[in-house]
C-alpha atoms as a PDB file:
ATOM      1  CA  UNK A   1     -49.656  85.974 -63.886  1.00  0.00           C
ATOM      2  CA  UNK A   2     -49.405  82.970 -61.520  1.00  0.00           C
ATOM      3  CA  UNK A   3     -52.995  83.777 -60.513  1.00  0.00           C
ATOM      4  CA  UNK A   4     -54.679  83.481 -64.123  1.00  0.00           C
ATOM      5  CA  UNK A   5     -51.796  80.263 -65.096  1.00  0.00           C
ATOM      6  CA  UNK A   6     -53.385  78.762 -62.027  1.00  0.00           C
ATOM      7  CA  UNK A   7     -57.523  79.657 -63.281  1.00  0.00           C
ATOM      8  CA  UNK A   8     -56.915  78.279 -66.444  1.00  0.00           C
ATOM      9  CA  UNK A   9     -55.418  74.946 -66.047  1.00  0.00           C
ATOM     10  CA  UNK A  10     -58.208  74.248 -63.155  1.00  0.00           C
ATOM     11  CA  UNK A  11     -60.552  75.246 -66.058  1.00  0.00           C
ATOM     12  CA  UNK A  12     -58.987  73.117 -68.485  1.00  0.00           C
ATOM     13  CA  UNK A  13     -59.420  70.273 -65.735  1.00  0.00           C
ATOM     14  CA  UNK A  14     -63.157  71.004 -65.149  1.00  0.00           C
ATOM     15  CA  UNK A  15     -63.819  70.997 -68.286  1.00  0.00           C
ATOM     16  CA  UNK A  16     -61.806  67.710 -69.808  1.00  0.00           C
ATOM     17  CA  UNK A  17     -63.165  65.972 -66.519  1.00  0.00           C
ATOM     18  CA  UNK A  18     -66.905  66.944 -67.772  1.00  0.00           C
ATOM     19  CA  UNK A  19     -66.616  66.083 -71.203  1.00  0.00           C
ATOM     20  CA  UNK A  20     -64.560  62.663 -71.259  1.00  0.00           C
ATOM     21  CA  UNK A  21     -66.399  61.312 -67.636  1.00  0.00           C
ATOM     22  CA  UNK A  22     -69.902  62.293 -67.482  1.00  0.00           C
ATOM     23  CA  UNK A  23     -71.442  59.434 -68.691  1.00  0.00           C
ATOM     24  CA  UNK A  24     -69.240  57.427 -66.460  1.00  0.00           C
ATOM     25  CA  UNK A  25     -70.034  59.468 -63.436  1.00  0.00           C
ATOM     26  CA  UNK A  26     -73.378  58.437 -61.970  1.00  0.00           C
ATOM     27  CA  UNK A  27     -72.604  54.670 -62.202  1.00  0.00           C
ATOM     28  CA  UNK A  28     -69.128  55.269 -60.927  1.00  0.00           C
ATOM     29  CA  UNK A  29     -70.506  57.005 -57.565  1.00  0.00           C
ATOM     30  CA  UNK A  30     -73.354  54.527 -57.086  1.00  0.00           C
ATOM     31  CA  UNK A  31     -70.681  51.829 -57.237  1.00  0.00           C
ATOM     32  CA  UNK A  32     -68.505  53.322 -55.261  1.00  0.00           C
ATOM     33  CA  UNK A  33     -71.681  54.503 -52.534  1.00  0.00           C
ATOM     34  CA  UNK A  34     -72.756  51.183 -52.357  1.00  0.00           C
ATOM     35  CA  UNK A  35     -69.509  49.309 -52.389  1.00  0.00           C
ATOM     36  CA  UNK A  36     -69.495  50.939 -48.973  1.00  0.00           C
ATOM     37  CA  UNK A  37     -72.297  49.376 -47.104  1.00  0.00           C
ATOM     38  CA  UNK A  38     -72.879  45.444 -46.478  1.00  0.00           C
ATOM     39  CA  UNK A  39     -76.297  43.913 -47.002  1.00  0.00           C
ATOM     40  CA  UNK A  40     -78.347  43.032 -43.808  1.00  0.00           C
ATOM     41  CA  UNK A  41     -76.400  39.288 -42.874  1.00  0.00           C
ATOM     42  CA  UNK A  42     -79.562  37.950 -42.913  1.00  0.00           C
ATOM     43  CA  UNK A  43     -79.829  38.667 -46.569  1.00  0.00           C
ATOM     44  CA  UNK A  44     -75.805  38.538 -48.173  1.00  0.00           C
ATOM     45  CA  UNK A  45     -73.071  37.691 -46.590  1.00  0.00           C
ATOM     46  CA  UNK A  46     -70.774  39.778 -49.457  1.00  0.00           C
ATOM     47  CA  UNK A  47     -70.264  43.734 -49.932  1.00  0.00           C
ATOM     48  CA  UNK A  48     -70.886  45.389 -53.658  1.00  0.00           C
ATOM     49  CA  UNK A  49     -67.468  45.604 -53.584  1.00  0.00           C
ATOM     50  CA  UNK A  50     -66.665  42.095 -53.401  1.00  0.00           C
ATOM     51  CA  UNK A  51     -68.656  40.784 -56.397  1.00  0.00           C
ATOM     52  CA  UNK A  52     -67.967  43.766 -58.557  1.00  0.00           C
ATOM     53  CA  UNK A  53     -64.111  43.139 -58.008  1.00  0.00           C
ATOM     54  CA  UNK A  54     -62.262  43.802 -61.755  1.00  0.00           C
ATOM     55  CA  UNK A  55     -59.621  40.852 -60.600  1.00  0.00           C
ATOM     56  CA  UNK A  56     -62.963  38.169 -59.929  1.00  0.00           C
ATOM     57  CA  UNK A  57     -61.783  34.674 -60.787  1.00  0.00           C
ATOM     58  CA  UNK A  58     -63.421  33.671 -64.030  1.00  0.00           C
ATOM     59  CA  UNK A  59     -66.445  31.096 -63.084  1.00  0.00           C
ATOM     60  CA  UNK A  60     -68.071  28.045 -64.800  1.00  0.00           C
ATOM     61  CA  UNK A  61     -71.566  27.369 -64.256  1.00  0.00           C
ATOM     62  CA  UNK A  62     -72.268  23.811 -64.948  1.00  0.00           C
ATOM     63  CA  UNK A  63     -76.563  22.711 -64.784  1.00  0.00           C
ATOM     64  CA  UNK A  64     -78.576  20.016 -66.078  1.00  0.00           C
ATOM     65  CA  UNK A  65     -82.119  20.135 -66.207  1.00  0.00           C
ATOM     66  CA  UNK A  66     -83.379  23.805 -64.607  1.00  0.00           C
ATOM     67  CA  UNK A  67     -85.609  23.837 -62.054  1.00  0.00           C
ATOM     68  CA  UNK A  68     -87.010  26.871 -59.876  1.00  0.00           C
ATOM     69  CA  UNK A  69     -84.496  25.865 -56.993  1.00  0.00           C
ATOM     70  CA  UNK A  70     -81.474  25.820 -59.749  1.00  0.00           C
ATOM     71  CA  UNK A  71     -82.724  28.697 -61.230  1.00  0.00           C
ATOM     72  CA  UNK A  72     -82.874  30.401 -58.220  1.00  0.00           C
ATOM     73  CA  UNK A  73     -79.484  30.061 -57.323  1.00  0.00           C
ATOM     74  CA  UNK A  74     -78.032  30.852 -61.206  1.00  0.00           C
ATOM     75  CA  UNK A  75     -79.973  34.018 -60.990  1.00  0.00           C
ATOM     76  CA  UNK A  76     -78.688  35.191 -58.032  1.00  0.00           C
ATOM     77  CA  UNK A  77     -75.096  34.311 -58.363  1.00  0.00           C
ATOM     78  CA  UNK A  78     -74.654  36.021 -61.844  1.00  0.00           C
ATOM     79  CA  UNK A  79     -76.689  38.478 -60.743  1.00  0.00           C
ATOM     80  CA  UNK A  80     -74.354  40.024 -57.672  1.00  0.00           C
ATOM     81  CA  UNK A  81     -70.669  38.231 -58.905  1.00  0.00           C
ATOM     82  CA  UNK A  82     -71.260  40.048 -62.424  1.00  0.00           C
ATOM     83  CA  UNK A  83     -72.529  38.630 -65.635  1.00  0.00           C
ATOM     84  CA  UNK A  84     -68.923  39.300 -67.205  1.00  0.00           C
ATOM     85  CA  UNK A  85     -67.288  37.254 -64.611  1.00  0.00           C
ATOM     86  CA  UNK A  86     -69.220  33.946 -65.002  1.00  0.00           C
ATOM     87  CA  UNK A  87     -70.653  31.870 -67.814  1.00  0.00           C
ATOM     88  CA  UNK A  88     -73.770  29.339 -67.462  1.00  0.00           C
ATOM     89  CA  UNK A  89     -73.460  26.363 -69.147  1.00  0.00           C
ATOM     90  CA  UNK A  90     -76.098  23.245 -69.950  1.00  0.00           C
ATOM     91  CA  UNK A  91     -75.600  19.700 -70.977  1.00  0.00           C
ATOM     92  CA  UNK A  92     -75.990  20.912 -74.509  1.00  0.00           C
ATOM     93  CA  UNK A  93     -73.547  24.126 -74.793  1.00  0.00           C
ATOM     94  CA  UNK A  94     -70.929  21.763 -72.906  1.00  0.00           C
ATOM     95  CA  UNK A  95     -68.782  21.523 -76.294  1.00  0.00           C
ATOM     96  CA  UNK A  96     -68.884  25.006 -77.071  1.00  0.00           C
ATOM     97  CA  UNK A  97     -66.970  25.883 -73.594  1.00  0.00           C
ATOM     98  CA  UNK A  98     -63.164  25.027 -72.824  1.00  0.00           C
ATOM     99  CA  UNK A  99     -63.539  24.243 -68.762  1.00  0.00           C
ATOM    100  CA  UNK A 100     -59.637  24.519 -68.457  1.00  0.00           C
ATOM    101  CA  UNK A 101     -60.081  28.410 -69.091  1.00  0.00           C
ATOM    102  CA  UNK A 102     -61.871  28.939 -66.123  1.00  0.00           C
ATOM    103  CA  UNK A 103     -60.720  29.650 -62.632  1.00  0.00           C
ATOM    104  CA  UNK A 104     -63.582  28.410 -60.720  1.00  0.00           C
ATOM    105  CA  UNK A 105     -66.044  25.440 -61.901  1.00  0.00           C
ATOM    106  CA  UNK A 106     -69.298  25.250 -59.507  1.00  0.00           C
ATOM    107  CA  UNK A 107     -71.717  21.960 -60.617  1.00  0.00           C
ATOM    108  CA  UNK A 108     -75.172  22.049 -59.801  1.00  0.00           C
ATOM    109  CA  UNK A 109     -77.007  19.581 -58.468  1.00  0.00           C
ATOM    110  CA  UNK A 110     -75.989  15.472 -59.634  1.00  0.00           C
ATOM    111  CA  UNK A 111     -76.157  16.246 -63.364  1.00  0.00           C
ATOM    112  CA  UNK A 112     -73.609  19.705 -62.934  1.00  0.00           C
ATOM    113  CA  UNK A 113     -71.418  17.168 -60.768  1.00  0.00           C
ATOM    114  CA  UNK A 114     -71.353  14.401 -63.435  1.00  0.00           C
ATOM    115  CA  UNK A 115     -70.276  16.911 -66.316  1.00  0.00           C
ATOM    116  CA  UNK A 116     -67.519  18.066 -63.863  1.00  0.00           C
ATOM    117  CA  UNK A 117     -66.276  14.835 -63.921  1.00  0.00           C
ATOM    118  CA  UNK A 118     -65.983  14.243 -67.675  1.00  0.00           C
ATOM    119  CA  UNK A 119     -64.367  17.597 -68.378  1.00  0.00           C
ATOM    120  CA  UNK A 120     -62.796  18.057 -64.665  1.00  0.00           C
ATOM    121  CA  UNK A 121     -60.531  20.832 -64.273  1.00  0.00           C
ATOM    122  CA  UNK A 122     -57.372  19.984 -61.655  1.00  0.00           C
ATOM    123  CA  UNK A 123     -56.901  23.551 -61.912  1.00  0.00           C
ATOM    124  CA  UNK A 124     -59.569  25.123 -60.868  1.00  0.00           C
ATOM    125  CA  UNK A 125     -61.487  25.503 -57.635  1.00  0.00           C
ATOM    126  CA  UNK A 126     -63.979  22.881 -57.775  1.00  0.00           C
ATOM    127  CA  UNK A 127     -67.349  23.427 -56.081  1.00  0.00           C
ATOM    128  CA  UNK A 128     -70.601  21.087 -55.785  1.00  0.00           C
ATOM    129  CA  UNK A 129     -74.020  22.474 -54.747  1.00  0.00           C
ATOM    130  CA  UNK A 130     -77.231  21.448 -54.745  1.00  0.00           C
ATOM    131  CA  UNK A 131     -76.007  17.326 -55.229  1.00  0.00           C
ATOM    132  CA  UNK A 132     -78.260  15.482 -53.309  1.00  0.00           C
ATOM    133  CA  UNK A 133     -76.224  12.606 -53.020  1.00  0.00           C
ATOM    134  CA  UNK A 134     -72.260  13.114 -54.027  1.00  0.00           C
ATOM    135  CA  UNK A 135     -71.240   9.692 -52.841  1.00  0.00           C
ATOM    136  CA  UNK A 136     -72.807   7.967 -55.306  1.00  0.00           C
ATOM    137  CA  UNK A 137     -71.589   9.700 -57.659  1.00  0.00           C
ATOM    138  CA  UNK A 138     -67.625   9.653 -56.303  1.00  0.00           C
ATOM    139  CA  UNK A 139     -66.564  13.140 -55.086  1.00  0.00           C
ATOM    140  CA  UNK A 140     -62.720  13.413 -56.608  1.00  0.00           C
ATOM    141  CA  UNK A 141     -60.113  14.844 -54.708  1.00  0.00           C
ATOM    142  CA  UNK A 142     -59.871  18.390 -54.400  1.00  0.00           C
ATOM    143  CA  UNK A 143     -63.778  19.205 -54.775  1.00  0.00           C
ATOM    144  CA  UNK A 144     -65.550  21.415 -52.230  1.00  0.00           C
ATOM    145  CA  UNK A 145     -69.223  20.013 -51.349  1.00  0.00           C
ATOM    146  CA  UNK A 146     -71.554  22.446 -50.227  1.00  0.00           C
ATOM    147  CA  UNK A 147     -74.429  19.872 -49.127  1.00  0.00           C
ATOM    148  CA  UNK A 148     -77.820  20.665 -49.860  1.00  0.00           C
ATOM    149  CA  UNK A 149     -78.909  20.383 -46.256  1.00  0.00           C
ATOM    150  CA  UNK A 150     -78.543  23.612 -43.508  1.00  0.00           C
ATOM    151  CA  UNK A 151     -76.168  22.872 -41.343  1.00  0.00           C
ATOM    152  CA  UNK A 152     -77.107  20.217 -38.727  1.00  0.00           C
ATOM    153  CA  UNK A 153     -75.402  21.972 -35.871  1.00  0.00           C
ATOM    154  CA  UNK A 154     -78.298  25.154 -36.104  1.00  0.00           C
ATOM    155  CA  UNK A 155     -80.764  22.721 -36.948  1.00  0.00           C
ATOM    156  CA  UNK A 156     -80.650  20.550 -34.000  1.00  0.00           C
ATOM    157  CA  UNK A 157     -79.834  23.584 -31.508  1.00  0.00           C
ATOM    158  CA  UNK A 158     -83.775  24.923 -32.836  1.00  0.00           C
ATOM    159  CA  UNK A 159     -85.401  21.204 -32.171  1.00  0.00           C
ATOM    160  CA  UNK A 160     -83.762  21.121 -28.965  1.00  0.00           C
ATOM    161  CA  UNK A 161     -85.192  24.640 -28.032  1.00  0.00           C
ATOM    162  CA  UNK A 162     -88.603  23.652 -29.830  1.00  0.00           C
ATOM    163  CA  UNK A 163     -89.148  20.705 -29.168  1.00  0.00           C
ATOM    164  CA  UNK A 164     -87.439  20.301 -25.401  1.00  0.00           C
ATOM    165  CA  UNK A 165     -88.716  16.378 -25.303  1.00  0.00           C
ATOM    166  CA  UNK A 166     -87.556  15.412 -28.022  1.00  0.00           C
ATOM    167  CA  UNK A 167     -83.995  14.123 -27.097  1.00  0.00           C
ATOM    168  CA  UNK A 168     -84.207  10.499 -29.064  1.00  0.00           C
ATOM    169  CA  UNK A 169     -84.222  11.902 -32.715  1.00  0.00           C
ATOM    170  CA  UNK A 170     -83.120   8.705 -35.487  1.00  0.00           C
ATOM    171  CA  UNK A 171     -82.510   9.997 -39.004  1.00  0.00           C
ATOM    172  CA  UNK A 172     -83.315   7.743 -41.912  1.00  0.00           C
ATOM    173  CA  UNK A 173     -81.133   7.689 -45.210  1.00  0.00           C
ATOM    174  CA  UNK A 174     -79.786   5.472 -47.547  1.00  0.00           C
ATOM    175  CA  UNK A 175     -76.379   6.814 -48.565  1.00  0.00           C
ATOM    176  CA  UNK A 176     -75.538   9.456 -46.150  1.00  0.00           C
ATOM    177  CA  UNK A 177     -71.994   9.254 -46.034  1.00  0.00           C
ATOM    178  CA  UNK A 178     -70.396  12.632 -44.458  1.00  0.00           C
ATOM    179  CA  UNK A 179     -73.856  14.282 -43.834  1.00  0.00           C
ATOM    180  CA  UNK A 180     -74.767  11.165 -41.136  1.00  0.00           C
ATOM    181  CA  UNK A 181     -71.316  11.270 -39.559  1.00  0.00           C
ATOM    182  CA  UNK A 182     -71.598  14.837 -38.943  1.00  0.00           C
ATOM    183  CA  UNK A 183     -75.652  14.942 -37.904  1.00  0.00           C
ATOM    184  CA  UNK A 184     -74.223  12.383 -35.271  1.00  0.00           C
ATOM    185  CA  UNK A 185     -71.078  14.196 -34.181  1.00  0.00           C
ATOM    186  CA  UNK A 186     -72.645  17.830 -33.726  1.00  0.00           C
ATOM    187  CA  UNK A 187     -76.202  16.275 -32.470  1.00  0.00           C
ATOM    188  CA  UNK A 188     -73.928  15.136 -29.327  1.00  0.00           C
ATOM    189  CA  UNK A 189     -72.758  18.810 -28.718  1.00  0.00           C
ATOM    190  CA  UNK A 190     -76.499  19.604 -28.319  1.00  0.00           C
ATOM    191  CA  UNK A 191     -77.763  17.192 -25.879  1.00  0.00           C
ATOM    192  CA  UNK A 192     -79.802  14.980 -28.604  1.00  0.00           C
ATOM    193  CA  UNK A 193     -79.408  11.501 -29.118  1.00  0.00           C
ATOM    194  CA  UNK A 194     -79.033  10.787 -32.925  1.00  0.00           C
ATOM    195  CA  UNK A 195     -79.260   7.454 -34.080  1.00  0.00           C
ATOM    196  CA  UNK A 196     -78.560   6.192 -38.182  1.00  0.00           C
ATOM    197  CA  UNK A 197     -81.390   3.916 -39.757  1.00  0.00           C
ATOM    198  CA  UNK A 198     -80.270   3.012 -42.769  1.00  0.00           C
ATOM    199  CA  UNK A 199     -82.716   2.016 -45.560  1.00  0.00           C
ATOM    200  CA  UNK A 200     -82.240   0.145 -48.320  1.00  0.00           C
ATOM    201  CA  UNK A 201     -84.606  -2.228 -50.535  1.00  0.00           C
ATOM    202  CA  UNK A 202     -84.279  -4.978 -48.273  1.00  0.00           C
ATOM    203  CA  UNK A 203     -85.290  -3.602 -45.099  1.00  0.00           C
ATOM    204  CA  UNK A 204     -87.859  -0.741 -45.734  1.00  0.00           C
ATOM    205  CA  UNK A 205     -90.932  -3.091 -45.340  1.00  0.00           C
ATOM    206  CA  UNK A 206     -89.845  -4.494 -42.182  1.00  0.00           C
ATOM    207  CA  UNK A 207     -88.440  -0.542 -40.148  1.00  0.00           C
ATOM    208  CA  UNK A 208     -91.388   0.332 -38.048  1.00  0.00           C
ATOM    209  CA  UNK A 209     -90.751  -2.108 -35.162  1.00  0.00           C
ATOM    210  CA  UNK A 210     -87.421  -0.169 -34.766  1.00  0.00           C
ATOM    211  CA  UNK A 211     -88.953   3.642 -34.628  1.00  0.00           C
ATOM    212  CA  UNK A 212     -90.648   2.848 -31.277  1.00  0.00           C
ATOM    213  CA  UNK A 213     -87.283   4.131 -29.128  1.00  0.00           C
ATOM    214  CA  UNK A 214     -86.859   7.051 -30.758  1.00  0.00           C
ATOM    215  CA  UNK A 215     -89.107  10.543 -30.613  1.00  0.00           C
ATOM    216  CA  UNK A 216     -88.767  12.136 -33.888  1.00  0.00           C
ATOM    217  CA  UNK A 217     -87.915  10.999 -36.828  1.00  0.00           C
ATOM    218  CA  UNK A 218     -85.220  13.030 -39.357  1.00  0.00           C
ATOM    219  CA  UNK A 219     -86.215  12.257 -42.894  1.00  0.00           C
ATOM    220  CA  UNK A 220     -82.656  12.681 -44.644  1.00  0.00           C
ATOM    221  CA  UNK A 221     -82.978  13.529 -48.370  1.00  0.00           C
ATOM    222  CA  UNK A 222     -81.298  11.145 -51.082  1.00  0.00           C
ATOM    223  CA  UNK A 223     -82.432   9.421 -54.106  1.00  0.00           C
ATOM    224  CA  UNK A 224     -83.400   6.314 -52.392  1.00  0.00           C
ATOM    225  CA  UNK A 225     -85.663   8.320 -50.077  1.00  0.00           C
ATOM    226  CA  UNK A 226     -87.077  10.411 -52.204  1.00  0.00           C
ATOM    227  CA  UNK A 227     -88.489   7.650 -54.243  1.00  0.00           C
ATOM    228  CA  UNK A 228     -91.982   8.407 -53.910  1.00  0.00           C
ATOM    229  CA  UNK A 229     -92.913   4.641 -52.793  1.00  0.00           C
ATOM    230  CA  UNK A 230     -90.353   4.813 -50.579  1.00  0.00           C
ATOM    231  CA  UNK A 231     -91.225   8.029 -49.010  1.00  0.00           C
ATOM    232  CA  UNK A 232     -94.802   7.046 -48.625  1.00  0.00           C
ATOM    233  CA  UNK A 233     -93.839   3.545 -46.784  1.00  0.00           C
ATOM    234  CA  UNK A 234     -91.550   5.648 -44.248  1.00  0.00           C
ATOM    235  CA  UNK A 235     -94.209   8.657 -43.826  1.00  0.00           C
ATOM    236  CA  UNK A 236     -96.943   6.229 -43.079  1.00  0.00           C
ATOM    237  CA  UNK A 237     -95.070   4.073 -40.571  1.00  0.00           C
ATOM    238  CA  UNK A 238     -93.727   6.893 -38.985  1.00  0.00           C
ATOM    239  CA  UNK A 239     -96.872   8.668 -38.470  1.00  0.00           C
ATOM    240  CA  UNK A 240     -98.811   5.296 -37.305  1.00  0.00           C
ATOM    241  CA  UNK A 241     -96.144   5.136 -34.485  1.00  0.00           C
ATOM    242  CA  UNK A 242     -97.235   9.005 -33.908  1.00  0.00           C
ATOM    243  CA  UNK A 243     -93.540  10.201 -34.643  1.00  0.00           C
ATOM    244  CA  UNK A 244     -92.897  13.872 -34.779  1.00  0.00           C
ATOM    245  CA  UNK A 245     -91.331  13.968 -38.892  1.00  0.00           C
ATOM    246  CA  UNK A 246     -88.302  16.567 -39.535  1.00  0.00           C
ATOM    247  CA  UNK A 247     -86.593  16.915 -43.179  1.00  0.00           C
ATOM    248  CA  UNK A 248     -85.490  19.543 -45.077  1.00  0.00           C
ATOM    249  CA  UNK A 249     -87.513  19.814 -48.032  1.00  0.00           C
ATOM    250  CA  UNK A 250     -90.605  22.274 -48.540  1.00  0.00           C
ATOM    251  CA  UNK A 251     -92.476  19.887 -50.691  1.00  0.00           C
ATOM    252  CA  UNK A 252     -92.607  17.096 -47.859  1.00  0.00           C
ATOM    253  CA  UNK A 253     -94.851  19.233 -46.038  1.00  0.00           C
ATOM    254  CA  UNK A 254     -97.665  18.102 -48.826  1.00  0.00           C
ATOM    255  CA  UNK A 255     -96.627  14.368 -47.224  1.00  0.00           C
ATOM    256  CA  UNK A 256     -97.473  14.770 -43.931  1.00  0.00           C
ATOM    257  CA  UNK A 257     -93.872  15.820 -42.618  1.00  0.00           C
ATOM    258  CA  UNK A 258     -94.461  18.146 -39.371  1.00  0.00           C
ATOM    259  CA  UNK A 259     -90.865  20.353 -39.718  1.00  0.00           C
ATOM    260  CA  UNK A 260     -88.703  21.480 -42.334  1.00  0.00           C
ATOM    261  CA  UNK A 261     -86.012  23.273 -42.581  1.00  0.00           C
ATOM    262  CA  UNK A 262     -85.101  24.476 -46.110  1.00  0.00           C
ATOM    263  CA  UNK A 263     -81.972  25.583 -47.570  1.00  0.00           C
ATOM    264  CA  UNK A 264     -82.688  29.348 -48.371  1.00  0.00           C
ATOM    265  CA  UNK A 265     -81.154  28.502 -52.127  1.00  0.00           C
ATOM    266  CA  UNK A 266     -80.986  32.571 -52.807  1.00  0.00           C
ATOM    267  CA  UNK A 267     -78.809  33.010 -50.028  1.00  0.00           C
ATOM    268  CA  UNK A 268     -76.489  29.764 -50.816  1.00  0.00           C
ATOM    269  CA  UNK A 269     -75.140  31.624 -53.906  1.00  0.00           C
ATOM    270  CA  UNK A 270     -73.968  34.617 -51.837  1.00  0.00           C
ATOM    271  CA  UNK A 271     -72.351  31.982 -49.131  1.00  0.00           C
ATOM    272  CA  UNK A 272     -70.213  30.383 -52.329  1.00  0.00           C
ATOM    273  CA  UNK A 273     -69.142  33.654 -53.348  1.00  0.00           C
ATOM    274  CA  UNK A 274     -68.073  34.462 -49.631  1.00  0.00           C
ATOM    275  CA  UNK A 275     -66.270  31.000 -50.253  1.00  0.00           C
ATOM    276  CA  UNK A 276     -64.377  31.767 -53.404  1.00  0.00           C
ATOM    277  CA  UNK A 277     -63.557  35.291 -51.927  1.00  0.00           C
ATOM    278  CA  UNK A 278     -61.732  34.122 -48.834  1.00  0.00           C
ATOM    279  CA  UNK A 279     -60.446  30.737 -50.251  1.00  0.00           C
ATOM    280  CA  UNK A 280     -58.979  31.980 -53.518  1.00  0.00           C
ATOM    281  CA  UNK A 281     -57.379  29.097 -55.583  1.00  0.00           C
ATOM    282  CA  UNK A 282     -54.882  27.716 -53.143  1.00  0.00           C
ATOM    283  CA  UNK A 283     -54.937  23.535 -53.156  1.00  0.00           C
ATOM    284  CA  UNK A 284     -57.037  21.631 -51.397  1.00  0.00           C
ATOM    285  CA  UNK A 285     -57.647  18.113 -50.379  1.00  0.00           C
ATOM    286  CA  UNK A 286     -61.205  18.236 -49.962  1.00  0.00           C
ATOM    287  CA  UNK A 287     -63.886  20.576 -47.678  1.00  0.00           C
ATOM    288  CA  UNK A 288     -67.552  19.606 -46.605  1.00  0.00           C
ATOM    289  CA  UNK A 289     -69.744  22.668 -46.453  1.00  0.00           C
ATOM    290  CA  UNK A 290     -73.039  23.008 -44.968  1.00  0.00           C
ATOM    291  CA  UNK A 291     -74.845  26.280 -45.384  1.00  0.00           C
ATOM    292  CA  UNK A 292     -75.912  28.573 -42.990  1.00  0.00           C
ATOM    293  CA  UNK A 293     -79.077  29.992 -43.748  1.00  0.00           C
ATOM    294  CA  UNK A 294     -82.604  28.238 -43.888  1.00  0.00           C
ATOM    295  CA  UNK A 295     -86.180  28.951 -43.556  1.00  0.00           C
ATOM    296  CA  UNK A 296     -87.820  27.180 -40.649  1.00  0.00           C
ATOM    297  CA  UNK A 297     -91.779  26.185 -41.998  1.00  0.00           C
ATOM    298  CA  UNK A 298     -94.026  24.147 -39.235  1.00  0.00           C
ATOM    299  CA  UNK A 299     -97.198  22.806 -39.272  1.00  0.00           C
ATOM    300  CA  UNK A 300     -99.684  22.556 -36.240  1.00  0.00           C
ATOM    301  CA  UNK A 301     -98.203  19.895 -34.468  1.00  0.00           C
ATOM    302  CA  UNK A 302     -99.310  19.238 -31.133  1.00  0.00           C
ATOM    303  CA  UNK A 303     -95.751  19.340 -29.122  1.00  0.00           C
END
């Protein structure tokens, strides 16, 4: 009697199990199969398991104009946090949203940052990336910058190991803020000699007496550099005074720059993720980020 009690309830489990959860099955196990394994750390820095997390903090995707480097990184955050988790939102749709609803607000690049400012959230965990120059703009308190620039600390270890006579390295910008301090500080740890030249529209016509002490030249990124007269003023006096040229983006290469090393803008969206996962909401005062991962691309320079 106990025997056949016992058959037919485990039946009557089999069965109820097969009916109500087989459609369910095959995407549970995958989830759970590859919830198990990391990516190679060369390619994410965050498990299945992570992203696909049913507590995820709701997140705000603020963008301007798209571009293939924003789209880049929109495509691969919503793609491994979850599309339910996260909402992209443009200059146009800003209206439509109610930012105080969200746990975490990220701002892309200086247009993202300026609508974070006019509909900022105190709330939330505020994050920058991608905003090429965040002084100008006036970080407020409590914001997390993730620069768009690897970080200068694996940068300069490579050009020391690269380029071994290269110790005098100066690194041009207008508004550097943070970013300069920091190339300075960690440049020190590595046995190269960095040195600020600061450009503005005063000076930029009169800057290639002072590149004769240095080796290389670090082209920083900002608005004022950019600026394609600019940029082709400090290219060609650089490269009259034969100055080995380092930046950090791919489309100076086209310029005549000899080095860059490029923000791998995939791989930043996993590295805010890792962020939001192991920071959580608690208060903060501010925090300066500068990501990990880049792509090294060098032309034939003659070391």
């Amino acid at each position: 009697m106990n025997r056949s009690l016992f058959f037919l309830l485990t039946l009557f489990f089999f069965l109820s199990f097969t009916v109500f959860a087989e459609d369910d099955y095959e995407d549970d196990y995958y989830s759970f199969i590859s919830g198990l394994f990391e990516f190679s750390k060369n390619e994410i820095y965050v498990s299945q398991s992570l992203v696909r997390d049913q507590k995820a903090y709701k997140v705000a995707l603020l963008m301007g104009q798209e571009n293939q480097v924003v789209k880049s990184f929109v495509d691969n955050f919503v793609n491994y946090y979850g599309k339910n988790d996260c909402d992209v939102i443009g200059i146009k749709d800003i209206r439509k949203y109610d930012l105080m609803k969200y746990d975490v607000v990220i701002s892309i690049a200086s247009e993202g940052a300026n609508l974070s400012k006019e509909n900022f959230n105190r709330k939330a965990l505020n994050i920058w990336c991608l905003v090429l120059s965040p002084e100008v703009i006036g970080v407020p308190s409590g914001v997390v910058v993730f620069y768009p620039y690897p970080d200068f600390l694996l940068v300069f270890k490579d050009i020391k190991n690269r380029y071994p006579n290269k110790n005098n390295v100066g690194i041009i910008y207008n508004l550097g803020g943070y970013s300069v301090k920091y190339a300075v500080e960690v440049g020190k740890k590595e046995g190269l000699n960095i040195y600020p030249i600061n450009v503005n529209n005063y000076n930029v016509d009169k800057i290639e007496e002072s590149l004769n002490k240095f080796d290389a030249i670090f082209l920083l990124p900002d608005v004022f550099v950019l600026d394609e007269d600019n940029l082709l003023k400090l290219i060609y006096y650089c490269k009259r005074k034969d100055k080995l040229l380092i930046s950090t983006q791919k489309i100076l290469l086209n310029y005549g720059v000899d080095i860059i090393y490029a923000l791998d803008y995939g791989n930043l969206a996993f590295e805010i993720i890792d962020f939001i996962k192991n920071y959580g909401l608690k208060k903060i005062k501010y925090e300066n980020v500068f990501p990990e991962k880049f792509v090294i691309i060098e032309k034939n320079y003659q070391r």
